[in-house]
C-alpha atoms as a PDB file:
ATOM      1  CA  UNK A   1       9.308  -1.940  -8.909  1.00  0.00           C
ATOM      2  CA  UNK A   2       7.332  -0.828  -5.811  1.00  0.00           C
ATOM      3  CA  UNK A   3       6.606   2.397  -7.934  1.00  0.00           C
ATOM      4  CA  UNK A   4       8.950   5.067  -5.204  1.00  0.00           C
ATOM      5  CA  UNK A   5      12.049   3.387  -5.606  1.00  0.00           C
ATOM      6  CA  UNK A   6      14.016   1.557  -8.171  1.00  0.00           C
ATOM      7  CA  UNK A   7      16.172  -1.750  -6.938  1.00  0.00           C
ATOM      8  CA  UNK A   8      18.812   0.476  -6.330  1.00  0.00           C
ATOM      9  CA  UNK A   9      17.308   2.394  -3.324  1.00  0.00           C
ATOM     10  CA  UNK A  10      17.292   5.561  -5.397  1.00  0.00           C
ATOM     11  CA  UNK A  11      14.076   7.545  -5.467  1.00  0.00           C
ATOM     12  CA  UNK A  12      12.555   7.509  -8.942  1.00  0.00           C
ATOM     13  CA  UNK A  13      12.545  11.402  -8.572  1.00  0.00           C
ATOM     14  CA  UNK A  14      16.179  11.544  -8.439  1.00  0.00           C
ATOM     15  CA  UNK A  15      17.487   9.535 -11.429  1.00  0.00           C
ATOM     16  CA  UNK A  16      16.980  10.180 -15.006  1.00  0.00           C
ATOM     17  CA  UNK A  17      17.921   7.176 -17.026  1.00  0.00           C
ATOM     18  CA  UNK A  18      16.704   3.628 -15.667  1.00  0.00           C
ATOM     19  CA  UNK A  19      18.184   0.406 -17.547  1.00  0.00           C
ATOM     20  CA  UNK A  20      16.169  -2.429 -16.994  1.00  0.00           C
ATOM     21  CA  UNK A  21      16.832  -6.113 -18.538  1.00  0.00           C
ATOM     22  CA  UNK A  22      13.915  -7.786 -20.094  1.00  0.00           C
ATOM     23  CA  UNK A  23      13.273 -11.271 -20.522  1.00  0.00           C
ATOM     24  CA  UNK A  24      10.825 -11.605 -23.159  1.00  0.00           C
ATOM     25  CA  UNK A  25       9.458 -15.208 -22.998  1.00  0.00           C
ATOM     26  CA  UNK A  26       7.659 -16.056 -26.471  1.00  0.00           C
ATOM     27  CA  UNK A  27      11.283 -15.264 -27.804  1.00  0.00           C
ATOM     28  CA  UNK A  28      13.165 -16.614 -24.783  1.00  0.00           C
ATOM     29  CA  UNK A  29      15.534 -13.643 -25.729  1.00  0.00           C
ATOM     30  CA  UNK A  30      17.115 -10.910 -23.431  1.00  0.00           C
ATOM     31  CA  UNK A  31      17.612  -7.169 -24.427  1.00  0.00           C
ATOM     32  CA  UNK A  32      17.952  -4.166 -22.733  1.00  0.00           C
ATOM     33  CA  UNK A  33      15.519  -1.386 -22.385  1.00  0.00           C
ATOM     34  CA  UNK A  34      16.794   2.352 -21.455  1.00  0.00           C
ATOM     35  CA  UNK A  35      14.281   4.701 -20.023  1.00  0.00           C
ATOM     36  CA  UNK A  36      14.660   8.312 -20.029  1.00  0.00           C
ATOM     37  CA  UNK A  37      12.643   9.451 -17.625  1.00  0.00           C
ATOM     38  CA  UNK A  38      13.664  13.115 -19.140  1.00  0.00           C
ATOM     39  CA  UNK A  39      12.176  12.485 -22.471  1.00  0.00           C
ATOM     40  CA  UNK A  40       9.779  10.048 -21.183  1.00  0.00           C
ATOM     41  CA  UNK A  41      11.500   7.283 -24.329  1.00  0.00           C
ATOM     42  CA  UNK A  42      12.375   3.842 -24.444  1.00  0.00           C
ATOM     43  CA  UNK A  43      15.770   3.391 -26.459  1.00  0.00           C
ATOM     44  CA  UNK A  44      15.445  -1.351 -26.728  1.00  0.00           C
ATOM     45  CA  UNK A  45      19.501  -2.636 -27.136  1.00  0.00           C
ATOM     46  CA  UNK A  46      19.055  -6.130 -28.664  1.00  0.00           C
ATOM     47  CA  UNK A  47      21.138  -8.341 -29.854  1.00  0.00           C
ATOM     48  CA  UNK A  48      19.378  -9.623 -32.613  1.00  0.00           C
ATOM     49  CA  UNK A  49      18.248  -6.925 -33.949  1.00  0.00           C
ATOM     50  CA  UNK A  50      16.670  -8.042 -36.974  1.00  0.00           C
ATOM     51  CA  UNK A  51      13.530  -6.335 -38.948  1.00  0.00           C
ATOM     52  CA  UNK A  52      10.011  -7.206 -39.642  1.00  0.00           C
ATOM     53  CA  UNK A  53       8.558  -9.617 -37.233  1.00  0.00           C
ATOM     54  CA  UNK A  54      11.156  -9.834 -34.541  1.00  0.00           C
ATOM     55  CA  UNK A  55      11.371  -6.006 -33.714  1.00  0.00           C
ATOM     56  CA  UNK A  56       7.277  -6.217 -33.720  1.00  0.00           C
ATOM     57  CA  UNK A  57       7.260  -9.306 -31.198  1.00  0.00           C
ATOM     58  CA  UNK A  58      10.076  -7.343 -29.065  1.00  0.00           C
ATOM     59  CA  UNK A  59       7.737  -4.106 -29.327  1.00  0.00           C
ATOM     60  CA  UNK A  60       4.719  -6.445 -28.399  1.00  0.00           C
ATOM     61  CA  UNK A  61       7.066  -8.172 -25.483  1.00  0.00           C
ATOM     62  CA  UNK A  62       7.286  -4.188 -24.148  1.00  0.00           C
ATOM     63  CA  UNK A  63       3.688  -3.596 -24.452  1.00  0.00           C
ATOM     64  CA  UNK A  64       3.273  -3.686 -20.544  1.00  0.00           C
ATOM     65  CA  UNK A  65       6.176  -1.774 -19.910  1.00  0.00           C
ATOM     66  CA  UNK A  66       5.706   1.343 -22.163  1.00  0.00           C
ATOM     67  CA  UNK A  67       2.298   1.182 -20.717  1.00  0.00           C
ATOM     68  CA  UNK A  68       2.338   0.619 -17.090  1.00  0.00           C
ATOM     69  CA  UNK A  69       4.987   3.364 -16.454  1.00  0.00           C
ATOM     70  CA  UNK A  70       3.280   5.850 -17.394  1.00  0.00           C
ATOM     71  CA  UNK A  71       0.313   4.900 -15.193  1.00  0.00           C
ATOM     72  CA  UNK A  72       2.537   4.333 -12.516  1.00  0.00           C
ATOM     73  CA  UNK A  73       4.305   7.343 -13.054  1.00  0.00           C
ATOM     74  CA  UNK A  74       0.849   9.563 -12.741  1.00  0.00           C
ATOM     75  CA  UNK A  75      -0.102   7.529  -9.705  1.00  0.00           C
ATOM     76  CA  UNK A  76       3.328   8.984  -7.788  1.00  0.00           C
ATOM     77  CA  UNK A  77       2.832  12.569  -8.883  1.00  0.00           C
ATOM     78  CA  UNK A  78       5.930  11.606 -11.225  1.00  0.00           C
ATOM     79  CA  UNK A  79       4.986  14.089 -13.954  1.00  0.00           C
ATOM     80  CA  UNK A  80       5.225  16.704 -11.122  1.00  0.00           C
ATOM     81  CA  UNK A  81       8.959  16.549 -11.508  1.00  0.00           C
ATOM     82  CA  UNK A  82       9.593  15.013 -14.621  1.00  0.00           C
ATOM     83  CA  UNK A  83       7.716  16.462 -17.137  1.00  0.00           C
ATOM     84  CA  UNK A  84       6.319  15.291 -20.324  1.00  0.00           C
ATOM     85  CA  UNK A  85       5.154  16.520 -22.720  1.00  0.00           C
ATOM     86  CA  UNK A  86       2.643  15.835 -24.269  1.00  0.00           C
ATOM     87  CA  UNK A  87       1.121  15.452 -20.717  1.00  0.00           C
ATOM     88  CA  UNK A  88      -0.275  12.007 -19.767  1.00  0.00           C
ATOM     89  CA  UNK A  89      -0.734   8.013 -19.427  1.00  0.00           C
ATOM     90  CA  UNK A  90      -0.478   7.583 -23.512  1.00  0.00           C
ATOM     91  CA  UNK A  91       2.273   4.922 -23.983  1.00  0.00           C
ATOM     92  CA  UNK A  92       6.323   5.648 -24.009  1.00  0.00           C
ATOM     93  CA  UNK A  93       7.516   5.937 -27.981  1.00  0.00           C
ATOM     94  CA  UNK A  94      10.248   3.141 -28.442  1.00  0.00           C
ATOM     95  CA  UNK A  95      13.071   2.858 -30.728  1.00  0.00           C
ATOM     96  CA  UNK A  96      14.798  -0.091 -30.718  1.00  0.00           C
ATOM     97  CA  UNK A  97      18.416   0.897 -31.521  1.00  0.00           C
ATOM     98  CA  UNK A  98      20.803   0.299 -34.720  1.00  0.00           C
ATOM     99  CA  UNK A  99      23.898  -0.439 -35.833  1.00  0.00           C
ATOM    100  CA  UNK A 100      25.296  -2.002 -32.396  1.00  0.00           C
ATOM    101  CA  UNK A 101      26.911  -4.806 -32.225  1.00  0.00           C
ATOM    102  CA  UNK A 102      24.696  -8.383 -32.486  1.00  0.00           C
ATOM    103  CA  UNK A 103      25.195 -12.047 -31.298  1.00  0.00           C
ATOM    104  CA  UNK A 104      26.791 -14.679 -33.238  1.00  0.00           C
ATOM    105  CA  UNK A 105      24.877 -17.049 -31.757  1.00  0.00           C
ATOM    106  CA  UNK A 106      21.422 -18.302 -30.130  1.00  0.00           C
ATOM    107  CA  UNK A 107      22.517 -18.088 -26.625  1.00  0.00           C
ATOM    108  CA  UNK A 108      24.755 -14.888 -26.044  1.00  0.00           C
ATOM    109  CA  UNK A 109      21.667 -12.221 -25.770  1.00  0.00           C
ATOM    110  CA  UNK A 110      21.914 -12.512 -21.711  1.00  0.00           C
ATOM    111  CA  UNK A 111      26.010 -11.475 -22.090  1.00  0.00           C
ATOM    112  CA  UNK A 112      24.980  -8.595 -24.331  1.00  0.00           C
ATOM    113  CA  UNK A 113      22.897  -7.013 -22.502  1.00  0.00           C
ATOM    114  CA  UNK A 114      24.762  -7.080 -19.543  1.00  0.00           C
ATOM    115  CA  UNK A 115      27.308  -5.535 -21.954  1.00  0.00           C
ATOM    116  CA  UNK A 116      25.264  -3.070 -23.473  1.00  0.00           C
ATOM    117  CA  UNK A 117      24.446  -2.220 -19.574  1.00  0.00           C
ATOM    118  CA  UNK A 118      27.986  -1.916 -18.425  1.00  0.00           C
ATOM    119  CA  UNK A 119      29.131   0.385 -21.320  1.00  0.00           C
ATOM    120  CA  UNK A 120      25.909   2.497 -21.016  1.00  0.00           C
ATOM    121  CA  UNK A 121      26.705   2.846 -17.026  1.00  0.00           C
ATOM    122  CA  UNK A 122      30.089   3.872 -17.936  1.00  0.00           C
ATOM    123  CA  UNK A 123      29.371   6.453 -20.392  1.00  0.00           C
ATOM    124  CA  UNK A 124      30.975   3.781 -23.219  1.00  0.00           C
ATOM    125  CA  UNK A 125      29.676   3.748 -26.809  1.00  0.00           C
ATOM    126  CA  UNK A 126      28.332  -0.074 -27.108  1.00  0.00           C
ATOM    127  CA  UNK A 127      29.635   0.120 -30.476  1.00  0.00           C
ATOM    128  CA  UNK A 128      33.133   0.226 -30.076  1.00  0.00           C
ATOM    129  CA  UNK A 129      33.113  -2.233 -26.823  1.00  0.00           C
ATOM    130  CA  UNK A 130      30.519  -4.933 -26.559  1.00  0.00           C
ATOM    131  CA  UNK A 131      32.392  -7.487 -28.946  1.00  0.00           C
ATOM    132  CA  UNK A 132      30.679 -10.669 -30.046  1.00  0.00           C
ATOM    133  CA  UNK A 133      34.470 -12.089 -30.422  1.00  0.00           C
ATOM    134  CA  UNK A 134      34.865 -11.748 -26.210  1.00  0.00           C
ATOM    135  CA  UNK A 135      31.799 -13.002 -25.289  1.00  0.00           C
ATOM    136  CA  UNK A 136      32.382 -15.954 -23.934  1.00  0.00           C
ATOM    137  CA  UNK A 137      35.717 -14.826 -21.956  1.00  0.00           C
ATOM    138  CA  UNK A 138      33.785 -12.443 -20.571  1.00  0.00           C
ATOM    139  CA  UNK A 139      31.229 -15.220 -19.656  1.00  0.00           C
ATOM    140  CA  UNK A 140      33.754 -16.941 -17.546  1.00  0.00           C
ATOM    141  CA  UNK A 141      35.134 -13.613 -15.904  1.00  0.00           C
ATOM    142  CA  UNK A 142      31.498 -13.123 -14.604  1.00  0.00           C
ATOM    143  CA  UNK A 143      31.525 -16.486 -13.259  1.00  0.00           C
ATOM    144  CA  UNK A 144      34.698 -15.764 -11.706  1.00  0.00           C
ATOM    145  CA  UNK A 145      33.878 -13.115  -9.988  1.00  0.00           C
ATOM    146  CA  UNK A 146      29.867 -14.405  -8.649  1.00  0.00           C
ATOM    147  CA  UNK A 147      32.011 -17.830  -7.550  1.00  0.00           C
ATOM    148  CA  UNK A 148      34.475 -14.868  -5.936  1.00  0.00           C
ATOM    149  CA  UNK A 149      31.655 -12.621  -4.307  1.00  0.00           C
ATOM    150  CA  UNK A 150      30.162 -15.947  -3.045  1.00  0.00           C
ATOM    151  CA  UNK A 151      32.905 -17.049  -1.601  1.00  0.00           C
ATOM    152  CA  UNK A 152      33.321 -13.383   0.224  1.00  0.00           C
ATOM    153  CA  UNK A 153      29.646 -13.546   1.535  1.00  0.00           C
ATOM    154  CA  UNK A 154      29.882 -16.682   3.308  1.00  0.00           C
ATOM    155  CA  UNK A 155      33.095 -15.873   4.675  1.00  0.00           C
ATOM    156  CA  UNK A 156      32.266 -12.427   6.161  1.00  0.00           C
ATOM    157  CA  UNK A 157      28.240 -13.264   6.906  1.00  0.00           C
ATOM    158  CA  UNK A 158      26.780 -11.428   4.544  1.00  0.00           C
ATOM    159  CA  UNK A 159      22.946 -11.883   3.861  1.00  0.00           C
ATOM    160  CA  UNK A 160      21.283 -10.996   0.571  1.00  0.00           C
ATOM    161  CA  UNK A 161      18.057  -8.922   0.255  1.00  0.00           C
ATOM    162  CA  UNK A 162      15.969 -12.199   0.225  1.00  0.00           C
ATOM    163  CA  UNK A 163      17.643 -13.281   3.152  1.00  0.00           C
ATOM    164  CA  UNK A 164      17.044 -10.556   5.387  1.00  0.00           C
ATOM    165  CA  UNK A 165      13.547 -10.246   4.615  1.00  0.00           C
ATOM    166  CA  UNK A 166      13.121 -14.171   5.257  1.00  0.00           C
ATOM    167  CA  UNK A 167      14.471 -13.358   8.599  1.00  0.00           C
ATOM    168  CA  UNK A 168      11.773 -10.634   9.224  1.00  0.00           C
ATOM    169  CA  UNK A 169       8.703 -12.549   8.287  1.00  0.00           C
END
């Protein structure tokens, strides 16, 4: 985040709802956070999803997040446009959601929330189509199609992000 634009190109004035996967380390867990720049509220899709301790480590893993934000938002005139009320740097509420679906296993959290991602992109309801069951076919129809889009870059020339700007420095 440069604070004007999200990785997308889009201008942080003209979107409403950022999704942003978070790696937190000390649980060397993914989830998803969902940021509703309307509301100014975190909504946290993880796959574990358990009570007690683990939602306080994943609230203490977003401690940066749901304060920074606001503190960059203030810096960019943010609140200008998107209001909040009440007005100010305090940190963003969070509610790390329910009753979606969770991982079987230690090592499908990075699948979910590319799941929980897709279906909230799409307008889906995570509960009726992120299944723990398909996880790991859909694990091989994302390598698929990277080993696919690979294979499409170096045939046509195509330079990533990284690349261009190694070329410019």
């Amino acid at each position: 985040m440069t604070g004007v634009k999200v990785q997308s190109g889009s201008s942080w004035f003209d979107v409403n709802t950022l999704l942003i996967p978070v790696h937190l380390a000390d649980l060397k867990h993914w989830v998803l956070v969902k940021l509703e720049l309307t509301s100014w509220t975190i909504e946290v899709y993880d796959s574990l999803q358990h009570e007690g301790r683990h939602n306080a480590r994943v609230r203490e893993g977003l401690e940066c997040l749901v304060v920074f934000i606001p503190m960059l938002a203030e810096r960019i005139n943010l609140f200008d446009v998107k209001k909040r009320d009440p007005p100010g740097i305090h940190p963003i509420p969070v509610t790390i959601m329910k009753d979606i679906p969770k991982q079987a296993n230690g090592g499908d959290c990075g699948m979910f929330t590319i799941k929980y991602a897709e279906c909230l992109l799409e307008g889906r309801d995570v509960r009726y189509w992120v299944i723990a069951e398909r996880m790991q076919l859909f694990r091989e129809w994302l390598a698929c199609f990277f080993w696919l889009h690979a294979k499409r870059k170096i045939k046509q020339t195509y330079k990533s992000d990284d690349d261009v700007n190694m070329d410019i420095g």
